[in-house]
C-alpha atoms as a PDB file:
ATOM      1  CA  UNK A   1       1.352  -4.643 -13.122  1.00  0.00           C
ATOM      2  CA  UNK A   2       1.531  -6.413  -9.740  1.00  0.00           C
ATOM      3  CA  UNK A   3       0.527  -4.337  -6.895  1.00  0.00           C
ATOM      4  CA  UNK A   4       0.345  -6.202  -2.996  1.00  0.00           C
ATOM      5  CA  UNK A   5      -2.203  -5.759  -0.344  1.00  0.00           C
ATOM      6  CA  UNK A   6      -2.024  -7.199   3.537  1.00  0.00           C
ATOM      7  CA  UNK A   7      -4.523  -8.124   5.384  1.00  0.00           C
ATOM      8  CA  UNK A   8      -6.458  -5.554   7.400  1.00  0.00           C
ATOM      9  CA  UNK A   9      -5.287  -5.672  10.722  1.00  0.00           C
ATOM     10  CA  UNK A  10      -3.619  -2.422  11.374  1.00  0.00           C
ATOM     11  CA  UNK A  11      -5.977  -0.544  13.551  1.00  0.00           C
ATOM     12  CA  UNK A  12      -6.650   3.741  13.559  1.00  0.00           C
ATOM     13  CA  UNK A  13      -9.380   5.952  13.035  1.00  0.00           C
ATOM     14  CA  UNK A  14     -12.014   3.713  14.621  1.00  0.00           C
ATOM     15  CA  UNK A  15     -11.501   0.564  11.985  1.00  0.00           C
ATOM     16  CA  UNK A  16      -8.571  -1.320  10.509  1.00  0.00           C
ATOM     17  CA  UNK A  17      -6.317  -1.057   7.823  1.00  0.00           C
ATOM     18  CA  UNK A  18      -4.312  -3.129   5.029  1.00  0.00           C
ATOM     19  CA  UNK A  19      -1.298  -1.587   2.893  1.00  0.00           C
ATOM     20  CA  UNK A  20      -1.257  -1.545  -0.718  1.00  0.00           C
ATOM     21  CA  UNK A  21       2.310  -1.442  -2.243  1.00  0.00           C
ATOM     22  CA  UNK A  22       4.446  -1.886  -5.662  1.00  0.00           C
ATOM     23  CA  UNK A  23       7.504  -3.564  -5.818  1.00  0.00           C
ATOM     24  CA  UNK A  24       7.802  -2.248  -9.046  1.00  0.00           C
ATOM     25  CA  UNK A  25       7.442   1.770  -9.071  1.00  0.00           C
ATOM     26  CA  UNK A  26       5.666   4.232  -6.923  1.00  0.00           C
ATOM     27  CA  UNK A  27       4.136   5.449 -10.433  1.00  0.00           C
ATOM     28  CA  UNK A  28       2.697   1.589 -10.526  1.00  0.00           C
ATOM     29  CA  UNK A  29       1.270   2.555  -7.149  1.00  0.00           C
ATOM     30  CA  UNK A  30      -0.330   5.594  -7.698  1.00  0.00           C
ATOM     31  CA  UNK A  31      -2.101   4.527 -10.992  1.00  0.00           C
ATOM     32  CA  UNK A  32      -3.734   0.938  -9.622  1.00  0.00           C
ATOM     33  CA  UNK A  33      -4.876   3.608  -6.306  1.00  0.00           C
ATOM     34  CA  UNK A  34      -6.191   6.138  -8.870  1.00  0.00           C
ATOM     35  CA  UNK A  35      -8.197   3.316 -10.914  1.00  0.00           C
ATOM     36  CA  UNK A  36      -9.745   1.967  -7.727  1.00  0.00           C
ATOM     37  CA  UNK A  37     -10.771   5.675  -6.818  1.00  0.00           C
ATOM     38  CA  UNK A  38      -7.988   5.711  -3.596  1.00  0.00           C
ATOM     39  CA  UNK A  39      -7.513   9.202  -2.715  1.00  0.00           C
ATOM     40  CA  UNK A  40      -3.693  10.137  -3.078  1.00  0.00           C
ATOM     41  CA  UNK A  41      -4.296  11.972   0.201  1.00  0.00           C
ATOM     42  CA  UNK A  42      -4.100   7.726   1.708  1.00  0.00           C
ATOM     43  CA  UNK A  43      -0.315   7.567   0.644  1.00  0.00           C
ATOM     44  CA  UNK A  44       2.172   7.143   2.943  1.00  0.00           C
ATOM     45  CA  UNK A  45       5.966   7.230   2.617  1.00  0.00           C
ATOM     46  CA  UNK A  46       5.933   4.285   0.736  1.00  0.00           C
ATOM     47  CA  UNK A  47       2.116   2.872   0.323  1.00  0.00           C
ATOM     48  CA  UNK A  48      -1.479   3.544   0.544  1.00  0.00           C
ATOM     49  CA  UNK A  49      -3.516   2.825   3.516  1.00  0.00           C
ATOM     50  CA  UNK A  50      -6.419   0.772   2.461  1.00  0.00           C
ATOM     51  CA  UNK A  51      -9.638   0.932   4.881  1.00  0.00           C
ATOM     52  CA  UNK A  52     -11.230  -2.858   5.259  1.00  0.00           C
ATOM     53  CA  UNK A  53     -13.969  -2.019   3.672  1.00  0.00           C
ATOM     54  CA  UNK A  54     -11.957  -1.895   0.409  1.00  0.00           C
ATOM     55  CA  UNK A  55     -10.112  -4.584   0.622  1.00  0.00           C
ATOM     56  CA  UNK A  56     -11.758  -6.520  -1.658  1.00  0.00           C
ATOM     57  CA  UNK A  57     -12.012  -3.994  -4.388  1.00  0.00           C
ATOM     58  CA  UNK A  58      -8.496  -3.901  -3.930  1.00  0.00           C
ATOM     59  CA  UNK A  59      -8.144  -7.972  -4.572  1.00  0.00           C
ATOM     60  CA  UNK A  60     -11.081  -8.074  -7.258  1.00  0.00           C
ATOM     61  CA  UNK A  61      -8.862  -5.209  -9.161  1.00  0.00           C
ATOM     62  CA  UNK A  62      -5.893  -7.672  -9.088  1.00  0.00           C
ATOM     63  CA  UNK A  63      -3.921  -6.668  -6.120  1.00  0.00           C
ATOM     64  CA  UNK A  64      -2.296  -9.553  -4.468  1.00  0.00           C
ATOM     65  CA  UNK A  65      -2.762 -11.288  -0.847  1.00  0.00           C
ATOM     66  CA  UNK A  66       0.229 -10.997   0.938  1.00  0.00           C
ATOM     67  CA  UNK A  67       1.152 -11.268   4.610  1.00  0.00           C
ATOM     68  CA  UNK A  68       2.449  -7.799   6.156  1.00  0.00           C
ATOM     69  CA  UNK A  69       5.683  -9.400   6.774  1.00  0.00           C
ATOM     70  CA  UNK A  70       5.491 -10.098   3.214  1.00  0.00           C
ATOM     71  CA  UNK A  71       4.686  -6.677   2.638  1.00  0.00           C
ATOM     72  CA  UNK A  72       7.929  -5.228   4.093  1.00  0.00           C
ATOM     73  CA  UNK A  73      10.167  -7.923   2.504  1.00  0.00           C
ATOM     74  CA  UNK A  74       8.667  -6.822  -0.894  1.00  0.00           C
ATOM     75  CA  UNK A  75       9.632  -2.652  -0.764  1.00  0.00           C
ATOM     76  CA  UNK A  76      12.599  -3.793   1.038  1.00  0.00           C
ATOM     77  CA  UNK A  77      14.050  -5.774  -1.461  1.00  0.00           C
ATOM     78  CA  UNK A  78      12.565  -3.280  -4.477  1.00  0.00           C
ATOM     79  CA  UNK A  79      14.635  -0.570  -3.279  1.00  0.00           C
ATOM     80  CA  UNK A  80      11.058   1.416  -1.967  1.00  0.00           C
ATOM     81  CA  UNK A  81      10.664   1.165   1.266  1.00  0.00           C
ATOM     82  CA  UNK A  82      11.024   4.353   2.925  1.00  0.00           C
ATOM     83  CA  UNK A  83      11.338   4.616   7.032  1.00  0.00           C
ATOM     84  CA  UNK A  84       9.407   6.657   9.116  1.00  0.00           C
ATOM     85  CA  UNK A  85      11.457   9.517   9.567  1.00  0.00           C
ATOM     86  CA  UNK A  86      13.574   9.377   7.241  1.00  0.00           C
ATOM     87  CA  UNK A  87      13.984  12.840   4.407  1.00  0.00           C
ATOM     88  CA  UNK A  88      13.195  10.069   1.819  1.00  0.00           C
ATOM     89  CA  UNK A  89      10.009   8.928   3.782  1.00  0.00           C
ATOM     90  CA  UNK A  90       8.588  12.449   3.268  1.00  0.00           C
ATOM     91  CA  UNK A  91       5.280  12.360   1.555  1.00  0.00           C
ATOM     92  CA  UNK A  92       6.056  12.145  -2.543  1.00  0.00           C
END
């Protein structure tokens, strides 16, 4: 299982946020969140949004360091990424 994390710089909410994706599966996805204790509530379209504060669970559970340009190239060329606004980018 190889799931990807970014680096946190996507700010909301009052504090910044990485993405944590699959290339793989959604299914992949959901069960490395669950393990780490990620509310399924945090999904979005196509990943989870990961507070800073857990990024480093994230990487000490075997998620990989990626850029976020890296991070689109990945669900891009798996077949997952899912647009904003799109009927497949509904929440699964």
């Amino acid at each position: 299982m190889t799931v990807y994390i970014d680096p946190p710089t996507w700010p909301g909410h009052g504090r910044m946020w990485s993405h944590l994706v699959s290339d793989v599966s959604y299914d992949e996805l959901h069960l490395f969140a669950a393990d780490l204790g990620v509310p399924r509530r945090a999904f979005e379209r196509d990943h989870y949004d990961l507070p800073s504060h857990r990024y480093a669970d994230a990487v000490a559970a075997g998620a990989v360091e990626v850029s976020s340009r890296e991070v689109v190239r990945l669900l891009t060329s798996s077949g997952l990424r899912r647009r904003k606004g799109s009927r497949a980018g509904r929440r699964a």
